[in-house]
Every structure is written in C-alpha cells, then in structure tokens.
N, C-alpha and C. Protein backbone atom coordinates (compact mmCIF):
# COMPACT_ATOMS: atom_id res chain seq x y z
N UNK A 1 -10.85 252.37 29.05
CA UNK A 1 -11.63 251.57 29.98
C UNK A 1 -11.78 250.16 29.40
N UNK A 2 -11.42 249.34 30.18
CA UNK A 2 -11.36 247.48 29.62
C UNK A 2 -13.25 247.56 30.19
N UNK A 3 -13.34 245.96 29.16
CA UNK A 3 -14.80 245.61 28.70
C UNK A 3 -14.87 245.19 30.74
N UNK A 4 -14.16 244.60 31.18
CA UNK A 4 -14.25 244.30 32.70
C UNK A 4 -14.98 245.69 33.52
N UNK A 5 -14.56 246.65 33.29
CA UNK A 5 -14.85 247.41 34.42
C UNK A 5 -15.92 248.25 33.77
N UNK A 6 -16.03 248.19 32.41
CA UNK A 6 -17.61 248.79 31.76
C UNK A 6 -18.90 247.72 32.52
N UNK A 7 -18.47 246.23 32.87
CA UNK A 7 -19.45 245.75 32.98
C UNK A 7 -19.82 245.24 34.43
N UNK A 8 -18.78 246.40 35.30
CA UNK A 8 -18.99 246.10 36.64
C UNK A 8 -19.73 247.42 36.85
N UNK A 9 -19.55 248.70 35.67
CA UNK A 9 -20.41 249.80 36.46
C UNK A 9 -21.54 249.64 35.80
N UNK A 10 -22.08 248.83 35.06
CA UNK A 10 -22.81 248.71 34.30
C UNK A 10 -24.25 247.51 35.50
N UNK A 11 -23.47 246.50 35.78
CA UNK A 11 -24.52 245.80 36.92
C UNK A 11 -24.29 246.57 38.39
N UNK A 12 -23.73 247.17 38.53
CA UNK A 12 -23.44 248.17 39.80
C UNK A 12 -24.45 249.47 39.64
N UNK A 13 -25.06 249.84 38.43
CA UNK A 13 -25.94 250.70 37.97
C UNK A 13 -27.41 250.12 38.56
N UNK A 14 -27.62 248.52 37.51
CA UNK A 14 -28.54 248.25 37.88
C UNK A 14 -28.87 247.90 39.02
N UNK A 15 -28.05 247.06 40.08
CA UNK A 15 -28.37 246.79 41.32
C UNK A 15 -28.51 247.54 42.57
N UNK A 16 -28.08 248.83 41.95
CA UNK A 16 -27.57 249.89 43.40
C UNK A 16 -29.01 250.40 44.32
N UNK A 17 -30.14 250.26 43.60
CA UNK A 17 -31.76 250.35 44.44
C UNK A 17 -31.87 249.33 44.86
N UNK A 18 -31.53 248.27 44.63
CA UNK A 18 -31.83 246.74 45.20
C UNK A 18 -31.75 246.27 46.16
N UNK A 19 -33.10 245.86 47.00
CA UNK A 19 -32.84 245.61 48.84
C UNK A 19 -31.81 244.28 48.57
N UNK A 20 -31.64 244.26 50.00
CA UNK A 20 -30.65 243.09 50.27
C UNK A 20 -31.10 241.60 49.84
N UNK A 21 -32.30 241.52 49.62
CA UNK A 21 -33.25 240.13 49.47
C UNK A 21 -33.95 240.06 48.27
N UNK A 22 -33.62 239.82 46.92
CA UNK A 22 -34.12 240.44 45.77
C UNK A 22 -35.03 239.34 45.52
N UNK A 23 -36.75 238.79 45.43
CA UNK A 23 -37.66 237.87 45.17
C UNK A 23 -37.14 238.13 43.60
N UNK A 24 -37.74 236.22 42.75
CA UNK A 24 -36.92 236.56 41.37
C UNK A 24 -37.78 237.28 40.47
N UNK A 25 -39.04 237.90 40.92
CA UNK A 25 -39.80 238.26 39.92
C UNK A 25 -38.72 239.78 40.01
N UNK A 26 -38.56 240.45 40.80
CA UNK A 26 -37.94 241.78 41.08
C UNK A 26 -36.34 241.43 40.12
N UNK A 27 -35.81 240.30 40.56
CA UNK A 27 -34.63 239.72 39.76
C UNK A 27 -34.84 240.71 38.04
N UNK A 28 -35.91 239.43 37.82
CA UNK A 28 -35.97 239.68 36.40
C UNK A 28 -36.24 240.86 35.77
N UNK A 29 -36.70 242.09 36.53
CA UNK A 29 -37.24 242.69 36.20
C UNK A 29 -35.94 244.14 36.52
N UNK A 30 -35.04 243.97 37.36
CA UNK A 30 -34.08 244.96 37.55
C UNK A 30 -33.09 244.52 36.63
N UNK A 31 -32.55 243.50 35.85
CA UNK A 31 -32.04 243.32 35.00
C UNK A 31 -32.64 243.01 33.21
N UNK A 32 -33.59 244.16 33.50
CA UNK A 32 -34.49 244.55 32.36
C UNK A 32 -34.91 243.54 31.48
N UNK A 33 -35.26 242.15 32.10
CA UNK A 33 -35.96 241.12 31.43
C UNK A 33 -35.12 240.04 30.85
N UNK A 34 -33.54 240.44 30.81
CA UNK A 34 -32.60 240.10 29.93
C UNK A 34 -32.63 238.40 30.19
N UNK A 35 -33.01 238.09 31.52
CA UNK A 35 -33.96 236.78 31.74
C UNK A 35 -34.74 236.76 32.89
N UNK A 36 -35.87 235.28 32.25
CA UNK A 36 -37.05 235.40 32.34
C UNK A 36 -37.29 234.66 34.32
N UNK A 37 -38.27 235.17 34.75
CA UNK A 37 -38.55 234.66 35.84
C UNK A 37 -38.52 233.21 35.80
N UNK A 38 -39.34 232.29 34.66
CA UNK A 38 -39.22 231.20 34.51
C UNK A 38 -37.81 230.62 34.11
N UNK A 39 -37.09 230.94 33.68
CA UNK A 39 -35.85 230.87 33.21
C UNK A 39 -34.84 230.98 34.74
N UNK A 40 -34.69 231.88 35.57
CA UNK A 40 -34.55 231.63 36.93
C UNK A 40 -34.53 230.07 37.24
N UNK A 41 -35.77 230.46 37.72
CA UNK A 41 -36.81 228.69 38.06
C UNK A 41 -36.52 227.72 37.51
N UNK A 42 -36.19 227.48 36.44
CA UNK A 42 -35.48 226.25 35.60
C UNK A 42 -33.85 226.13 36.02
N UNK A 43 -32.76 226.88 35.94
CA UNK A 43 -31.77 227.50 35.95
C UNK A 43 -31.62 226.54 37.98
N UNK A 44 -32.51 227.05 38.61
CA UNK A 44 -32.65 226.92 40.39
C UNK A 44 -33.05 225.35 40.23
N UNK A 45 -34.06 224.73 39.97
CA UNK A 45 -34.29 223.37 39.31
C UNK A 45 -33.14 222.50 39.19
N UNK A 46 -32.19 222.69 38.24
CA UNK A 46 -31.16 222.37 37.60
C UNK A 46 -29.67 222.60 38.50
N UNK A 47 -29.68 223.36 39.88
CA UNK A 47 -28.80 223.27 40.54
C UNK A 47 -28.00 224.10 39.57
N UNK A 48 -27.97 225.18 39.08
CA UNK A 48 -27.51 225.92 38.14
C UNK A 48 -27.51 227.60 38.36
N UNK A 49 -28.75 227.75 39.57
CA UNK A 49 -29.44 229.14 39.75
C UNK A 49 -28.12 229.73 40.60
N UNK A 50 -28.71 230.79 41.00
CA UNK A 50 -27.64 231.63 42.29
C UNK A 50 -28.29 231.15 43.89
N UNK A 51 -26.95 231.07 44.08
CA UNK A 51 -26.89 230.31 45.42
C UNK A 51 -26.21 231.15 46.28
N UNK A 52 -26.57 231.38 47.65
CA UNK A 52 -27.86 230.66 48.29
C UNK A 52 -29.12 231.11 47.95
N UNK A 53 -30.05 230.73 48.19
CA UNK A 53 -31.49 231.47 47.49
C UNK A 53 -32.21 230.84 48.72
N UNK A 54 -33.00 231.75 49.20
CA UNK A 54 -34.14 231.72 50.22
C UNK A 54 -35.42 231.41 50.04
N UNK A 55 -36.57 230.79 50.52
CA UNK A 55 -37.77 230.48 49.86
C UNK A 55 -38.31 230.63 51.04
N UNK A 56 -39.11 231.96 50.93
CA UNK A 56 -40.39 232.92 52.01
C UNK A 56 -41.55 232.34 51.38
N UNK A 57 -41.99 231.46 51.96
CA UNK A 57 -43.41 230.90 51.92
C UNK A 57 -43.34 230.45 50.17
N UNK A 58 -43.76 230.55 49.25
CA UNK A 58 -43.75 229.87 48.60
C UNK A 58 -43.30 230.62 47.28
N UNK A 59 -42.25 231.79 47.51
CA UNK A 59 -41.83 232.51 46.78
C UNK A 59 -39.92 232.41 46.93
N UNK A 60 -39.19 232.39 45.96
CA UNK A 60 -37.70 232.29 45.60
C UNK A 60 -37.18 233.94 45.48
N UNK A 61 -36.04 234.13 46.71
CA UNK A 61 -35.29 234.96 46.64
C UNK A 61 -34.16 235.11 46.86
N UNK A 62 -33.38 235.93 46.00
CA UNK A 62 -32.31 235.72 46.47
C UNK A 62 -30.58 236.74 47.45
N UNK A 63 -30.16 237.11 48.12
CA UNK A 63 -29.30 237.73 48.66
C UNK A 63 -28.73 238.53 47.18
N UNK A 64 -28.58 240.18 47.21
CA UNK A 64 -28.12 240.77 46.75
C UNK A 64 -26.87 240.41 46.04
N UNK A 65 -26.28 240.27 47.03
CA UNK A 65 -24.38 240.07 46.57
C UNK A 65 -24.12 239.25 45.71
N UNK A 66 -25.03 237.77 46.07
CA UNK A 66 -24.95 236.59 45.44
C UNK A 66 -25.86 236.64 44.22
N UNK A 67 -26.73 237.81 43.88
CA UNK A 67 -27.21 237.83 42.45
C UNK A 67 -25.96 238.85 41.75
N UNK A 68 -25.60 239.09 42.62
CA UNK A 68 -24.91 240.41 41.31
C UNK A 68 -23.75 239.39 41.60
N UNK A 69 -23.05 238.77 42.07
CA UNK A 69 -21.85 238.11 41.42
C UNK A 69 -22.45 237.13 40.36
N UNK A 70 -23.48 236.23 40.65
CA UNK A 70 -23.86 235.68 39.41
C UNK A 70 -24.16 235.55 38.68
N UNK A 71 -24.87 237.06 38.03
CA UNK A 71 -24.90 237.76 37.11
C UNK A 71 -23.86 238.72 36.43
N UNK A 72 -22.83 238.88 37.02
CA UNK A 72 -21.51 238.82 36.69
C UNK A 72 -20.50 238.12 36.04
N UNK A 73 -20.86 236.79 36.26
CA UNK A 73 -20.26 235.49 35.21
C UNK A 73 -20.75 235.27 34.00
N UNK A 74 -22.05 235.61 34.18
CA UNK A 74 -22.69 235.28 32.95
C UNK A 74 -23.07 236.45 31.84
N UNK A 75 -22.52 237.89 32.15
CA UNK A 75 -22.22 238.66 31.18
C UNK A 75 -20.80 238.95 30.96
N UNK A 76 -20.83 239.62 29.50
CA UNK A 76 -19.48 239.99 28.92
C UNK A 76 -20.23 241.08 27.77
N UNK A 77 -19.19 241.80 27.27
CA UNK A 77 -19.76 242.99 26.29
C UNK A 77 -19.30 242.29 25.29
N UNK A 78 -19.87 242.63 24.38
CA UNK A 78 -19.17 242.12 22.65
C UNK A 78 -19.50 243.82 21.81
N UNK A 79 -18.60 243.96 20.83
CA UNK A 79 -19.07 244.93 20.07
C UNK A 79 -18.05 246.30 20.30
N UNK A 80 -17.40 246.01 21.57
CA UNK A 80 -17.02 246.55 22.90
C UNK A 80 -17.89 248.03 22.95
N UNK A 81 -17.71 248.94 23.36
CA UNK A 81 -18.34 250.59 23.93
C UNK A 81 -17.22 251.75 23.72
C-alpha cells in the first residue's frame, strides 16, 4: 500500500460522519485538533483557508468536499506505516 492511498483512507475515516456543511469549530475538532480553530481563521484571513467557505450569521463553514480536498494537500505520512 503507497503512503497516497494510506492517507486517503485515513481522511476518508475521519470525514465519513461529516454533514455536508462542516462549521470550523466541528472542522477542528473531526480532524482531532491537528489544527486549531483559530489557526483556520488566520489561514481564511490570509486568503489561504479552504474555499469556498460559507458564513451563517456570524459563524465560518465550510462544504465537505472542499475541506477534505484541502486537507488532503496539506498532509503526507512520514515514518511511512
């Protein structure tokens, strides 16, 4: 098994309960903290966050698909498994 497809069942694990509209506190918290809500928020700030992202009254969320692909770029395994 290549480090690629360990780390597609690996965010395919974590996201698979995840409604379609993930608010980033839920973000941070289905990808076990690995970053921070504020860290989001800075990241979205910076034109850097996952896009598109929705803002329900005065809370940041974002479309399923478009968190798990962009949380997809930004991991890799080291150590390999």
């Amino acid at each position: 098994m290549n480090d690629q497809s360990t780390i597609e069942e690996i965010i395919q694990n974590l996201f698979h309960k995840a409604p379609e509209l993930i608010p980033r506190k839920m973000l941070s918290e289905i990808v076990g903290g690995t970053i921070s809500v504020k860290y989001f928020a800075n990241l979205d700030s910076e034109g850097n966050g996952i896009k598109p992202r929705m803002r329900v009254g005065g809370r940041v969320a974002y479309p399923k698909d478009a968190a798990i692909d962009w949380f997809k770029q930004r991991c890799k395994l080291e150590g390999g498994m």
